[in-house]
C-alpha atoms as a PDB file:
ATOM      1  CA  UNK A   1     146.059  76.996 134.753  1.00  0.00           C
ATOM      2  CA  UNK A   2     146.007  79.131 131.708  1.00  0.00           C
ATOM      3  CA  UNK A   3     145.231  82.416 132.495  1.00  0.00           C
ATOM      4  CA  UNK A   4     141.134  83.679 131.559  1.00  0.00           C
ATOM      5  CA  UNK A   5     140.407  85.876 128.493  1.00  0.00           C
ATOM      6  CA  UNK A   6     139.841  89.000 128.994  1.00  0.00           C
ATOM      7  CA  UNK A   7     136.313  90.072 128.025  1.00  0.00           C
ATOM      8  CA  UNK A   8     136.286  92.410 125.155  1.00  0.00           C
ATOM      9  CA  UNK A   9     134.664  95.718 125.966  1.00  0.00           C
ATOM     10  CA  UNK A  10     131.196  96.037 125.039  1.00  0.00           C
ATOM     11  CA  UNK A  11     130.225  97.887 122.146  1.00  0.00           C
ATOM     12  CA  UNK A  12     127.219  99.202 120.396  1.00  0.00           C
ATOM     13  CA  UNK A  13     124.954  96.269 118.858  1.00  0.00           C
ATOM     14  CA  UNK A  14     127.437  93.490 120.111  1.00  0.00           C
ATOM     15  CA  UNK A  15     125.219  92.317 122.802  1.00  0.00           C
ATOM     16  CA  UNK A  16     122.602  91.971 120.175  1.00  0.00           C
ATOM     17  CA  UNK A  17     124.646  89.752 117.595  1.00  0.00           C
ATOM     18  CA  UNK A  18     126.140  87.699 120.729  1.00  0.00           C
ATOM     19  CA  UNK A  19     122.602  86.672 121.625  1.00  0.00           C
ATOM     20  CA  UNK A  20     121.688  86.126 117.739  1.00  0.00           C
ATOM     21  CA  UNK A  21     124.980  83.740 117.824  1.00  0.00           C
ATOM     22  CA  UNK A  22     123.419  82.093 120.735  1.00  0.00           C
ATOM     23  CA  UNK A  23     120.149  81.257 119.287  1.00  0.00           C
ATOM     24  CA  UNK A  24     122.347  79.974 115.845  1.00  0.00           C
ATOM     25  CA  UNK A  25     123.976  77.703 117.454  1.00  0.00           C
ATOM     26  CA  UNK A  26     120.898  76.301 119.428  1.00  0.00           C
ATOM     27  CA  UNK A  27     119.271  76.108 115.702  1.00  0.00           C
ATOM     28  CA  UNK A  28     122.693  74.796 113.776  1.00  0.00           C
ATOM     29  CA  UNK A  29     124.222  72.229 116.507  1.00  0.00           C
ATOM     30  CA  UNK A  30     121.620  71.815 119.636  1.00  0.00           C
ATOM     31  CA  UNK A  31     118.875  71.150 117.433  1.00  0.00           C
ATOM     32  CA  UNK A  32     116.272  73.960 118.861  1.00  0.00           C
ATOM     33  CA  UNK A  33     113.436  75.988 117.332  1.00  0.00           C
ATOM     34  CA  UNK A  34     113.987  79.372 116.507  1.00  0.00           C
ATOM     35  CA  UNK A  35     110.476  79.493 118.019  1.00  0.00           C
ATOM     36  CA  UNK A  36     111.420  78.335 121.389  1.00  0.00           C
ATOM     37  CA  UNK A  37     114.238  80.460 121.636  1.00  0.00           C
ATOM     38  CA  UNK A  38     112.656  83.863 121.055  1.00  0.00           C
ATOM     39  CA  UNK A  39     109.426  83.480 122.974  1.00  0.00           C
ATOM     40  CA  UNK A  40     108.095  81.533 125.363  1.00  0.00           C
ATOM     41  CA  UNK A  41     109.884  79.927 128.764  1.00  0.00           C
ATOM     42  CA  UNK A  42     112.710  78.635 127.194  1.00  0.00           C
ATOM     43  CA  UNK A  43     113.633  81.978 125.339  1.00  0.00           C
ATOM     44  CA  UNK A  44     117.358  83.081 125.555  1.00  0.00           C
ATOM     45  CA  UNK A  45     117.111  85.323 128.953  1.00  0.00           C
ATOM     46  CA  UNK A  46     119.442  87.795 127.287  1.00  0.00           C
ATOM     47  CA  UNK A  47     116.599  88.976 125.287  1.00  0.00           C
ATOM     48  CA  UNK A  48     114.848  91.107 128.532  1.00  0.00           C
ATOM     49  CA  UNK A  49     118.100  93.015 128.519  1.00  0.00           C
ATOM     50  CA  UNK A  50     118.290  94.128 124.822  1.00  0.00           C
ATOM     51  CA  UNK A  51     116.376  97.419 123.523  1.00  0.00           C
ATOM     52  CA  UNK A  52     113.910  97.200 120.919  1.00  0.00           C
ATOM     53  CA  UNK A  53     115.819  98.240 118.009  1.00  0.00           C
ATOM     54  CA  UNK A  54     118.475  95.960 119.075  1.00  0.00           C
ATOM     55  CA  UNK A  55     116.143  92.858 119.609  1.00  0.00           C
ATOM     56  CA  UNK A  56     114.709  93.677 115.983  1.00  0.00           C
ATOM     57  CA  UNK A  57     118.087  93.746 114.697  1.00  0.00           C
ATOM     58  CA  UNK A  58     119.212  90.441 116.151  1.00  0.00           C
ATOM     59  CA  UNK A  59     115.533  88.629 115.090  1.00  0.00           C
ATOM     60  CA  UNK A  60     116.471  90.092 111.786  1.00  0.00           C
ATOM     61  CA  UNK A  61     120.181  88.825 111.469  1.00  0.00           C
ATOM     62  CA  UNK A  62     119.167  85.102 112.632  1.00  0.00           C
ATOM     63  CA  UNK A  63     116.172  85.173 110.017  1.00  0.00           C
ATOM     64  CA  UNK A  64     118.484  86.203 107.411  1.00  0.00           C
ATOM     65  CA  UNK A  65     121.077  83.910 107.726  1.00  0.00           C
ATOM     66  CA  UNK A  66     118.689  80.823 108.292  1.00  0.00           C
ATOM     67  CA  UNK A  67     117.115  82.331 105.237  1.00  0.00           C
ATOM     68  CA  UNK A  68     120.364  82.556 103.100  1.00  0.00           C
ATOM     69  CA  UNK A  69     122.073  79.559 104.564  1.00  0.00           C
ATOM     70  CA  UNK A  70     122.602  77.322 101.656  1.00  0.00           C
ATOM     71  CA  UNK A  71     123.924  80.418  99.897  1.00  0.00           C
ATOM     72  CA  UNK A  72     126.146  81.510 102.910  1.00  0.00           C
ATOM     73  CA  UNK A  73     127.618  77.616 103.583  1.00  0.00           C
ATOM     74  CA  UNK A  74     128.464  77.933  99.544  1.00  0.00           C
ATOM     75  CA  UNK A  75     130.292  81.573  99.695  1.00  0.00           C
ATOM     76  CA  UNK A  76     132.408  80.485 103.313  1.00  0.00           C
ATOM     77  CA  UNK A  77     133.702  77.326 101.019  1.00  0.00           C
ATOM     78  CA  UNK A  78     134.799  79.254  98.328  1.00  0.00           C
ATOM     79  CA  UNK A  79     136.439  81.966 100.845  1.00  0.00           C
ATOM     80  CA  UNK A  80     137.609  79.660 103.484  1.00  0.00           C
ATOM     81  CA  UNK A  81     140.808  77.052 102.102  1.00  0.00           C
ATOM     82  CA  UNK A  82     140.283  74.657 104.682  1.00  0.00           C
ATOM     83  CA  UNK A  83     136.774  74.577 105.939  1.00  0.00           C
ATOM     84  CA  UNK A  84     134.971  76.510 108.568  1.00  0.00           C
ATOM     85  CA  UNK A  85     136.241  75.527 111.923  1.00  0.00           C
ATOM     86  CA  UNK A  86     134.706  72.541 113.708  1.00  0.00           C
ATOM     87  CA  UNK A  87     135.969  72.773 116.844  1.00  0.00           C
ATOM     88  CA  UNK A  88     134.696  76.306 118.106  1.00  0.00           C
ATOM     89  CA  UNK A  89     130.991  76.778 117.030  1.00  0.00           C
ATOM     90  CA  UNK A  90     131.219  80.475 117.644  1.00  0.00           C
ATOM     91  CA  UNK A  91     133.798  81.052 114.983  1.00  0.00           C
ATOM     92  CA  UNK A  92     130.965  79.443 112.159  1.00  0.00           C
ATOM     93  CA  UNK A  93     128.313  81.855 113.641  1.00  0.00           C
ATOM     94  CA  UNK A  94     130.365  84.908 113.711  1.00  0.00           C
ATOM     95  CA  UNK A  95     131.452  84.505 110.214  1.00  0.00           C
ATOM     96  CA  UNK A  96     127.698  83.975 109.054  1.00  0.00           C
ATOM     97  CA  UNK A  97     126.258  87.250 111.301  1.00  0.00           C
ATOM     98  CA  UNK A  98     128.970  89.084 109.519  1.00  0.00           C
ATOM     99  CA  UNK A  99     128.628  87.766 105.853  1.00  0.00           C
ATOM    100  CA  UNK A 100     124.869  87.819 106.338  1.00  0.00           C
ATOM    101  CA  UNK A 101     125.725  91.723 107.619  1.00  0.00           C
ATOM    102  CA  UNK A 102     128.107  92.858 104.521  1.00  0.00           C
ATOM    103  CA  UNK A 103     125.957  91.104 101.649  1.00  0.00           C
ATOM    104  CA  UNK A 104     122.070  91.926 102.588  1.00  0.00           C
ATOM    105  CA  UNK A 105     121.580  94.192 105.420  1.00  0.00           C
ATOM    106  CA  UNK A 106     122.492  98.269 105.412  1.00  0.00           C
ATOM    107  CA  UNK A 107     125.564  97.313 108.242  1.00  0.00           C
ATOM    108  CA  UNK A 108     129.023  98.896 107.349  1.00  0.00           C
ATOM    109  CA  UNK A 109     131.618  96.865 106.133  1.00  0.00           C
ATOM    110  CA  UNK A 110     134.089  97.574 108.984  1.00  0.00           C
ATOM    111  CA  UNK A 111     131.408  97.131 111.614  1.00  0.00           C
ATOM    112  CA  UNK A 112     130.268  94.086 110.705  1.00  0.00           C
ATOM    113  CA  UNK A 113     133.489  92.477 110.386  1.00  0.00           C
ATOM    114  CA  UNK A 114     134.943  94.361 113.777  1.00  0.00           C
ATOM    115  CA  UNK A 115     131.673  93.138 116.047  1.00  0.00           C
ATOM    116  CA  UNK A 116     132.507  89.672 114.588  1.00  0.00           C
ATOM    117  CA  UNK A 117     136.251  89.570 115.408  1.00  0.00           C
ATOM    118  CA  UNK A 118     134.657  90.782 119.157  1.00  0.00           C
ATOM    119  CA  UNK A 119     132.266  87.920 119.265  1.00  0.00           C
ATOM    120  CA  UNK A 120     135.150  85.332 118.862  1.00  0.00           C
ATOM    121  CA  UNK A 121     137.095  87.372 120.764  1.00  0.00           C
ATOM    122  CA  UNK A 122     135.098  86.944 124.098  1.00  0.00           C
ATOM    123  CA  UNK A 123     135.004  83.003 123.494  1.00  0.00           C
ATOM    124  CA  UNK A 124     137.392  80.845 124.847  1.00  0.00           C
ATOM    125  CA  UNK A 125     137.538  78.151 122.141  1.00  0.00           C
ATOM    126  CA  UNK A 126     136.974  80.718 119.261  1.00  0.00           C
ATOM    127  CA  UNK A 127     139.519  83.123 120.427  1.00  0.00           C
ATOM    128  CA  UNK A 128     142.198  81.295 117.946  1.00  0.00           C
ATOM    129  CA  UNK A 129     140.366  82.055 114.913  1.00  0.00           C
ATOM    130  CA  UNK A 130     139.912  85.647 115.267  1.00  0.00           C
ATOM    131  CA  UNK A 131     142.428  86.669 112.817  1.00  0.00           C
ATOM    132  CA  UNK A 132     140.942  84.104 110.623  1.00  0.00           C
ATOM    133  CA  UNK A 133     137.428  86.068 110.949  1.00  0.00           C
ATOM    134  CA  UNK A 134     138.918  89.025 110.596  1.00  0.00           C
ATOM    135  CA  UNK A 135     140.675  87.997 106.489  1.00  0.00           C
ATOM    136  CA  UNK A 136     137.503  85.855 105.805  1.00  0.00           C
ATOM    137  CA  UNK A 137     135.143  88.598 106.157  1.00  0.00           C
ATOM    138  CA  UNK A 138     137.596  91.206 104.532  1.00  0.00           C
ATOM    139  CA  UNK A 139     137.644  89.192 101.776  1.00  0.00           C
ATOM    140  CA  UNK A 140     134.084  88.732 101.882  1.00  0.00           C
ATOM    141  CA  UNK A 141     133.392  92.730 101.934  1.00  0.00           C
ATOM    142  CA  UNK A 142     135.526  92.086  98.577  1.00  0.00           C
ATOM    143  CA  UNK A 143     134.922  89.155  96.293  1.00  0.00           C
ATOM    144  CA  UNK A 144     131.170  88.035  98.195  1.00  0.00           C
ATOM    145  CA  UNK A 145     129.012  89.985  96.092  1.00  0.00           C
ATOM    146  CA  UNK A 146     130.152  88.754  92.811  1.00  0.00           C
ATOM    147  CA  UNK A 147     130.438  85.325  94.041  1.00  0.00           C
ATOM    148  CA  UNK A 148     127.015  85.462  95.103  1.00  0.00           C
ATOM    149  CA  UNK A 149     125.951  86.794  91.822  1.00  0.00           C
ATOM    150  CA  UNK A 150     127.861  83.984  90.438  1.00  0.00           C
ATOM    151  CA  UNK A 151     124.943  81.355  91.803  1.00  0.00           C
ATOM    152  CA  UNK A 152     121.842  83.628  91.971  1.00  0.00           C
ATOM    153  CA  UNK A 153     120.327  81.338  89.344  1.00  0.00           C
ATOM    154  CA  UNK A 154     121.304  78.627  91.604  1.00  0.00           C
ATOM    155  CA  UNK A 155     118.794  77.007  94.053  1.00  0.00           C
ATOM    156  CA  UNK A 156     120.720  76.868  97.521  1.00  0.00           C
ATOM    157  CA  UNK A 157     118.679  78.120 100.014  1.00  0.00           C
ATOM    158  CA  UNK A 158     115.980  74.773  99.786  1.00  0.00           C
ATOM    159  CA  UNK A 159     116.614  71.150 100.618  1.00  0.00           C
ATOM    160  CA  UNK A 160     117.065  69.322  97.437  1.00  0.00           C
ATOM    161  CA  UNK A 161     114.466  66.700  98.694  1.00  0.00           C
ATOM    162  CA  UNK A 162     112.134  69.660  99.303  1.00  0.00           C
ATOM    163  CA  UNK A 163     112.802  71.591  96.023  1.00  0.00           C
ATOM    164  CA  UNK A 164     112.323  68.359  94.431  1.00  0.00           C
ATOM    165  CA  UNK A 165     108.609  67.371  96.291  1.00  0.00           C
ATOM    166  CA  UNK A 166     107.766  71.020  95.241  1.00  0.00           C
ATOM    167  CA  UNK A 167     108.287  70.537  91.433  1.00  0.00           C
ATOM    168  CA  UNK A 168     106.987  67.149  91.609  1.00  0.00           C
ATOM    169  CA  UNK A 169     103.352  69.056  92.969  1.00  0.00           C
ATOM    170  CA  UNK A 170     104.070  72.324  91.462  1.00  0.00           C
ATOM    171  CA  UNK A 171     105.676  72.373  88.361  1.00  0.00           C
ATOM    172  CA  UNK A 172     109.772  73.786  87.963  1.00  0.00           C
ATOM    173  CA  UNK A 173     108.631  77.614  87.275  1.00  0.00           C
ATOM    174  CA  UNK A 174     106.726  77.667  90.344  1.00  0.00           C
ATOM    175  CA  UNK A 175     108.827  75.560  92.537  1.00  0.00           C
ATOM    176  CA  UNK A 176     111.516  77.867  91.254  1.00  0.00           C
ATOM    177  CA  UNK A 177     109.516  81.677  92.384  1.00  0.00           C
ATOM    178  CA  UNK A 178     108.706  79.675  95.982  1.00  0.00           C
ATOM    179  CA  UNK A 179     112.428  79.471  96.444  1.00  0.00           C
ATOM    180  CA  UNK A 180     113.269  83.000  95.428  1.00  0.00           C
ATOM    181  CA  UNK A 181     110.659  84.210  97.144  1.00  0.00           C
ATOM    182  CA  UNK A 182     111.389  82.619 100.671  1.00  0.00           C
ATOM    183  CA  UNK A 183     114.979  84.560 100.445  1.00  0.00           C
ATOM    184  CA  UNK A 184     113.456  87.829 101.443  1.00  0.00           C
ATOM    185  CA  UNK A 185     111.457  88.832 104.586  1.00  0.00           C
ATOM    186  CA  UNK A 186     107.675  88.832 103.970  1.00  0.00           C
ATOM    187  CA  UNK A 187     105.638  91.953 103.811  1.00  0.00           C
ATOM    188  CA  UNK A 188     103.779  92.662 106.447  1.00  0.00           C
ATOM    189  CA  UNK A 189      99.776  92.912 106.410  1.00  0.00           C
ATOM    190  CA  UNK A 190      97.038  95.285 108.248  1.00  0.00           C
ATOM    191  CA  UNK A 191      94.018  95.865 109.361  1.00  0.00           C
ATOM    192  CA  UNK A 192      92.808  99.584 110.046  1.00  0.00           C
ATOM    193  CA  UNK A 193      90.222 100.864 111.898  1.00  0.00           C
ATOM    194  CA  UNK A 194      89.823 103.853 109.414  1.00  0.00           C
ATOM    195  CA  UNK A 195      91.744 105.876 106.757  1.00  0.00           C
ATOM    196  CA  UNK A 196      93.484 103.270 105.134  1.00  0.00           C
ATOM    197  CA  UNK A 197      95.451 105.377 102.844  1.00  0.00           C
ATOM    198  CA  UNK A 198      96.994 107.569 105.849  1.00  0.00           C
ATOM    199  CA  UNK A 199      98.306 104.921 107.702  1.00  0.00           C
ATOM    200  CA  UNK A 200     100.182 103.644 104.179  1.00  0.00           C
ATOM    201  CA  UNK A 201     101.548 107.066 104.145  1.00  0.00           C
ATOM    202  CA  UNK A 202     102.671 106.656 107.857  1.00  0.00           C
ATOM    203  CA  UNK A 203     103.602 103.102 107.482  1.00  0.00           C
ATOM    204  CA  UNK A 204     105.578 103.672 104.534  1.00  0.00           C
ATOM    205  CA  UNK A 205     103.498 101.104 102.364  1.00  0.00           C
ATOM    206  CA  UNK A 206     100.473 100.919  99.979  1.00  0.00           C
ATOM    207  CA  UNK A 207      96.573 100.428 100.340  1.00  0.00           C
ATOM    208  CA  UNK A 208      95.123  97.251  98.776  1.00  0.00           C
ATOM    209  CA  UNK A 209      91.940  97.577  97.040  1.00  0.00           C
ATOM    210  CA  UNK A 210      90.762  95.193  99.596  1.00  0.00           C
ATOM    211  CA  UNK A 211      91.592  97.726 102.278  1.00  0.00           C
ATOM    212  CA  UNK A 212      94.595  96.018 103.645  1.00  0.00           C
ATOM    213  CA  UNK A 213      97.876  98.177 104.567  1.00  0.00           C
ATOM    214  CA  UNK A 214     100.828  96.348 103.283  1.00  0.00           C
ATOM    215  CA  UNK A 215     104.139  97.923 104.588  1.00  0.00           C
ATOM    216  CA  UNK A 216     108.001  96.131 104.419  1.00  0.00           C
ATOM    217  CA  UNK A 217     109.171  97.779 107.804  1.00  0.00           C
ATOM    218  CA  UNK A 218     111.188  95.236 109.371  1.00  0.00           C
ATOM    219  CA  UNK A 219     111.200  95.025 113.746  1.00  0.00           C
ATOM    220  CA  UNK A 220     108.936  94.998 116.195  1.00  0.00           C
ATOM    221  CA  UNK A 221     105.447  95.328 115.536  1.00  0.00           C
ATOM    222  CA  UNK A 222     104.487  96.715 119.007  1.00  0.00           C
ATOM    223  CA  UNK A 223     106.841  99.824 118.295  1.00  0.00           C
ATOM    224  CA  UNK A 224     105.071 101.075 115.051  1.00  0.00           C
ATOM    225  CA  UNK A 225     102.859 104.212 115.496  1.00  0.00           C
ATOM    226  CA  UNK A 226      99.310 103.161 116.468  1.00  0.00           C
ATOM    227  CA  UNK A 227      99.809  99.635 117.513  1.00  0.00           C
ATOM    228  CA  UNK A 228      99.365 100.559 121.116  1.00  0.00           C
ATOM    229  CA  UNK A 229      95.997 102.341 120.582  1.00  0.00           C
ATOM    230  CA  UNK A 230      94.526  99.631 118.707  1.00  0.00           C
ATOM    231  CA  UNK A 231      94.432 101.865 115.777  1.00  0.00           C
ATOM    232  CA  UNK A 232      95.356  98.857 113.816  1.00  0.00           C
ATOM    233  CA  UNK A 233      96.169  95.287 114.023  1.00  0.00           C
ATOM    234  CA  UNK A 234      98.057  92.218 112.052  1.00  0.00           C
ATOM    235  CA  UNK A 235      96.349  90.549 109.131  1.00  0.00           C
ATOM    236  CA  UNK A 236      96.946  88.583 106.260  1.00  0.00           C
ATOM    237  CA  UNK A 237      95.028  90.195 103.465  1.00  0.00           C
ATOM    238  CA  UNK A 238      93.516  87.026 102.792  1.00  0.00           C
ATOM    239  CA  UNK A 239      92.193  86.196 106.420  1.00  0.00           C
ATOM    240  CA  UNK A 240      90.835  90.032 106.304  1.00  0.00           C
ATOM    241  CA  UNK A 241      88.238  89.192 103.267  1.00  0.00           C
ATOM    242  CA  UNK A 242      85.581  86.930 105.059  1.00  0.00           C
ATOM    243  CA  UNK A 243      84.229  89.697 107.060  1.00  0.00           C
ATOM    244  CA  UNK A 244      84.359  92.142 104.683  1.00  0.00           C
ATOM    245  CA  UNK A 245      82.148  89.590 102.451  1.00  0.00           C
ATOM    246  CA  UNK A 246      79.132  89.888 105.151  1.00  0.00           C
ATOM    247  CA  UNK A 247      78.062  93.356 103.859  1.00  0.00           C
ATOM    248  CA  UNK A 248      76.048  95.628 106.497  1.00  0.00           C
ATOM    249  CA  UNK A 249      75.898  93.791 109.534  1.00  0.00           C
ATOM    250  CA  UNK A 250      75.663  96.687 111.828  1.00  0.00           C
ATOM    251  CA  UNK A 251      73.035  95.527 114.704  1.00  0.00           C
ATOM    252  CA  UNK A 252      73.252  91.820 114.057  1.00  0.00           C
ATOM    253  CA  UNK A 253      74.339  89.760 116.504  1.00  0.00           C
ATOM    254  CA  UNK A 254      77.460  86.891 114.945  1.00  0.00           C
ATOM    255  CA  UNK A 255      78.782  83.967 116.774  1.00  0.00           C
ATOM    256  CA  UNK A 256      82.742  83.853 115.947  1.00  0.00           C
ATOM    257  CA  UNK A 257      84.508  80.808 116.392  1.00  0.00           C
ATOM    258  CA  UNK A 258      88.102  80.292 116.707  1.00  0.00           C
ATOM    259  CA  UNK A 259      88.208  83.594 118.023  1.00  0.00           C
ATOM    260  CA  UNK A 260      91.740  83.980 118.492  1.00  0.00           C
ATOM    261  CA  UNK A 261      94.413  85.794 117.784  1.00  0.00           C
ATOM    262  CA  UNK A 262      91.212  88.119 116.930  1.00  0.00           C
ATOM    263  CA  UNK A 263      91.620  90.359 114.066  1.00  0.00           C
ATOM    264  CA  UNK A 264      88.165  88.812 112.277  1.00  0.00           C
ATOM    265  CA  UNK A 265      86.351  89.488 115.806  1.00  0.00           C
ATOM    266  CA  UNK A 266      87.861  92.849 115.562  1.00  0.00           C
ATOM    267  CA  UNK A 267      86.125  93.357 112.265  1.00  0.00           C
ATOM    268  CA  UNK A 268      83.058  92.231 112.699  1.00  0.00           C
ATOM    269  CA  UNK A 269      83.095  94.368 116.181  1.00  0.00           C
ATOM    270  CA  UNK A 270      83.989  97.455 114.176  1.00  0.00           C
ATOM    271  CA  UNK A 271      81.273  97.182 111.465  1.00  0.00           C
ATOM    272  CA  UNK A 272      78.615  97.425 114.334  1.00  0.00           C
ATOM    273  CA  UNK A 273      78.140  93.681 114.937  1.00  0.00           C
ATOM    274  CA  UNK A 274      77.397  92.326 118.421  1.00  0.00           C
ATOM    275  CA  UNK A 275      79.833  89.487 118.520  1.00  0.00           C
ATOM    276  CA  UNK A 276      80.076  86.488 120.776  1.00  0.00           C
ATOM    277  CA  UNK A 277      83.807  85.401 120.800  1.00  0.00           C
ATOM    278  CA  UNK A 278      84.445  81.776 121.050  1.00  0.00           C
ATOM    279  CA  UNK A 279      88.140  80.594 121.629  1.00  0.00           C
ATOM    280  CA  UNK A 280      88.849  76.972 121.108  1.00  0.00           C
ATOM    281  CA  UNK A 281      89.879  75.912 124.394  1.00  0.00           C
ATOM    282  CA  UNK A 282      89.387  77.612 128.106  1.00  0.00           C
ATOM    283  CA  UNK A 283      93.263  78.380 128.514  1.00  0.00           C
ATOM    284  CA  UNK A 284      93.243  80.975 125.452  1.00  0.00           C
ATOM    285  CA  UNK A 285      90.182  82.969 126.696  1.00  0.00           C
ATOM    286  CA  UNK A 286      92.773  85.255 128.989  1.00  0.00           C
ATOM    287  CA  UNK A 287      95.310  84.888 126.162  1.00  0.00           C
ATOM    288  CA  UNK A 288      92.870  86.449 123.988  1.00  0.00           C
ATOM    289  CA  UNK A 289      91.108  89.127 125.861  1.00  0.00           C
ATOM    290  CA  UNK A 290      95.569  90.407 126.429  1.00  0.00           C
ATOM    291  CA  UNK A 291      96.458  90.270 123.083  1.00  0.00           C
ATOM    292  CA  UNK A 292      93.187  90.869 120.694  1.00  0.00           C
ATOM    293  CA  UNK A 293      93.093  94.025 118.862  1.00  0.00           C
ATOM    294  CA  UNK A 294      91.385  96.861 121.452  1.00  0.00           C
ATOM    295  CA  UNK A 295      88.276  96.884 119.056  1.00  0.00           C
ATOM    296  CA  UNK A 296      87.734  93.056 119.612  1.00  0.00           C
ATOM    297  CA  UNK A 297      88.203  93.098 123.857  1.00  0.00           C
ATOM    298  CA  UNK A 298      85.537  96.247 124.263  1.00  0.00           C
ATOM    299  CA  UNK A 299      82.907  94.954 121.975  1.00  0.00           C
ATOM    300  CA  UNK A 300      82.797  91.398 122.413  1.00  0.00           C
ATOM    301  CA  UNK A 301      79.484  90.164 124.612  1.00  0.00           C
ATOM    302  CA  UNK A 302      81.089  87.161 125.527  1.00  0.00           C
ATOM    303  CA  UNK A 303      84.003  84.910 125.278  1.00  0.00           C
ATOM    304  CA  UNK A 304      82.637  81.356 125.630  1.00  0.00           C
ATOM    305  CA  UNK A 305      85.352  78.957 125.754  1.00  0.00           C
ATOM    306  CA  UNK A 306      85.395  75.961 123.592  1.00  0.00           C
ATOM    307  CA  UNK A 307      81.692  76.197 122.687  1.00  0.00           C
ATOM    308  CA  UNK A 308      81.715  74.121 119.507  1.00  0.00           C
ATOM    309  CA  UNK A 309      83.951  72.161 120.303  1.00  0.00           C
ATOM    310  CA  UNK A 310      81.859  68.620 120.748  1.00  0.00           C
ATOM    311  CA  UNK A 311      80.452  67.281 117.023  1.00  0.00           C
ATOM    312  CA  UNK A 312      76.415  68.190 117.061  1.00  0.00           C
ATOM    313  CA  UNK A 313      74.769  64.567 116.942  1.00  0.00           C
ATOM    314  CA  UNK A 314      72.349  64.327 113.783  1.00  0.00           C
ATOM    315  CA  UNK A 315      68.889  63.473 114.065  1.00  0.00           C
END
């Protein structure tokens, strides 16, 4: 019997990029959501045990890579002579977590290729190709960049079927910017309560004229200053227009319906309306009144589940 590996002692942020290999490989060669695997009952258990800023690291690293992957599967082929291994799936994620690292997130060089050499370390089938992790990402830290510049122009990152259905609808300029623009993590959109322009100073990002905080922190949302207290809530600038639209309704009394996640209830609630939340089905009413902005839960009259939902006969 050949004798067990010996577990590599844990570092600082492996735990994190272990768990982000985990959910790769459901994505990559099991054929799971990246949905199901964060959230939900089938989310990878090691998540409980990671801290926030190591949970928003590994959510980051995954969405990078499946981001970047066309782009990453073109680099590894021109840094890899024969191919990335197909016998150890753990060798293909730990080379993408630490390309993905060294080319587009602020991770040291050295780090990102030693927790990467770790990760194959502490698999049995992967073991073998640590040295070959080790020069591949070396070299990467070296040549990537320019090879990367090399295809920027390139379209990678898009099924050609898909990049082809888009031009077809679109037009090639646009098809083109939709491409670009799904290589980089999406702002992210608020709703205040009040004083707009100093939670953009505190949020690091700008006011819309629409009233809508736009910041690019990356993370958890829940760990942001005033999340907790309701002092704000997420919002697409768009979906935050229609209620602005209504003018004064302080006093009147508005039926909303859909009412869920709740950031429209919330600002209807907030301009003095007397709302009457109505979810679409019964099982989201305690979803709802958990997770709706503060400002929606303490001034809604009523929650009436699925009201609306049956078509009105005419007469």
């Amino acid at each position: 019997m050949p004798p067990r590996l010996a577990r590599p002692s844990e570092v600082p942020g492996l735990a994190a990029r272990r768990i982000a290999a985990d959910v790769l490989d459901g994505v990559l060669h099991k054929h799971r959501t990246l949905d199901d695997q964060l959230d939900g009952a089938a989310a990878h258990p090691g998540l409980k045990t990671l801290a926030d800023r190591d949970r928003a690291l590994m959510r980051k690293l995954v969405a990078t890579i499946l981001r970047r992957l066309g782009t990453l599967g073109h680099l590894l082929s021109r840094l890899l002579d024969r191919g990335i291994p197909t016998d150890a799936p753990r060798a293909q994620s730990a080379l993408l977590i630490g390309a993905a690292q060294i080319l587009w997130m602020d991770v040291p060089d050295h780090a990102a290729v030693d927790l990467s050499v770790r990760l194959v370390q502490s698999d049995r089938r992967a073991a073998k190709y640590a040295g070959l992790v080790n020069a591949v990402l070396r070299r990467c830290a070296r040549e990537g960049p320019s090879l990367v510049d090399d295809v920027k122009s390139e379209i990678l990152d898009i099924p050609p079927w898909l990049h082809k259905r888009w031009i077809a609808h679109y037009g090639e300029a646009t098809a083109r910017a939709m491409a670009l623009a799904l290589a980089h993590e999406p702002s992210l959109d608020i709703t205040v309560k009040s004083d707009a322009a100093q939670w953009a100073s505190r949020l690091h990002g700008e006011s819309l004229p629409t009233g809508t905080v736009r910041t690019l922190l990356q993370g958890s949302v829940t760990n942001l200053p005033g999340f907790a207290e309701g002092e704000w809530w997420v919002q697409d600038a768009a979906a935050a227009l229609p209620a602005r639209l209504f003018g004064d309704i302080k006093g009147k009394t508005i039926v909303d319906f859909c009412a869920a996640p709740g950031g429209k209830t919330a600002q209807l609630a907030l301009a003095g309306a007397r709302v009457i939340g109505t979810p679409w089905a019964p099982s989201t009413v305690s979803w709802w009144m958990r997770l709706a902005p503060p400002p929606a839960r303490s001034a809604v009259i009523r929650m009436s589940p699925g009201f609306g939902r049956r078509p009105i006969s005419p007469r």
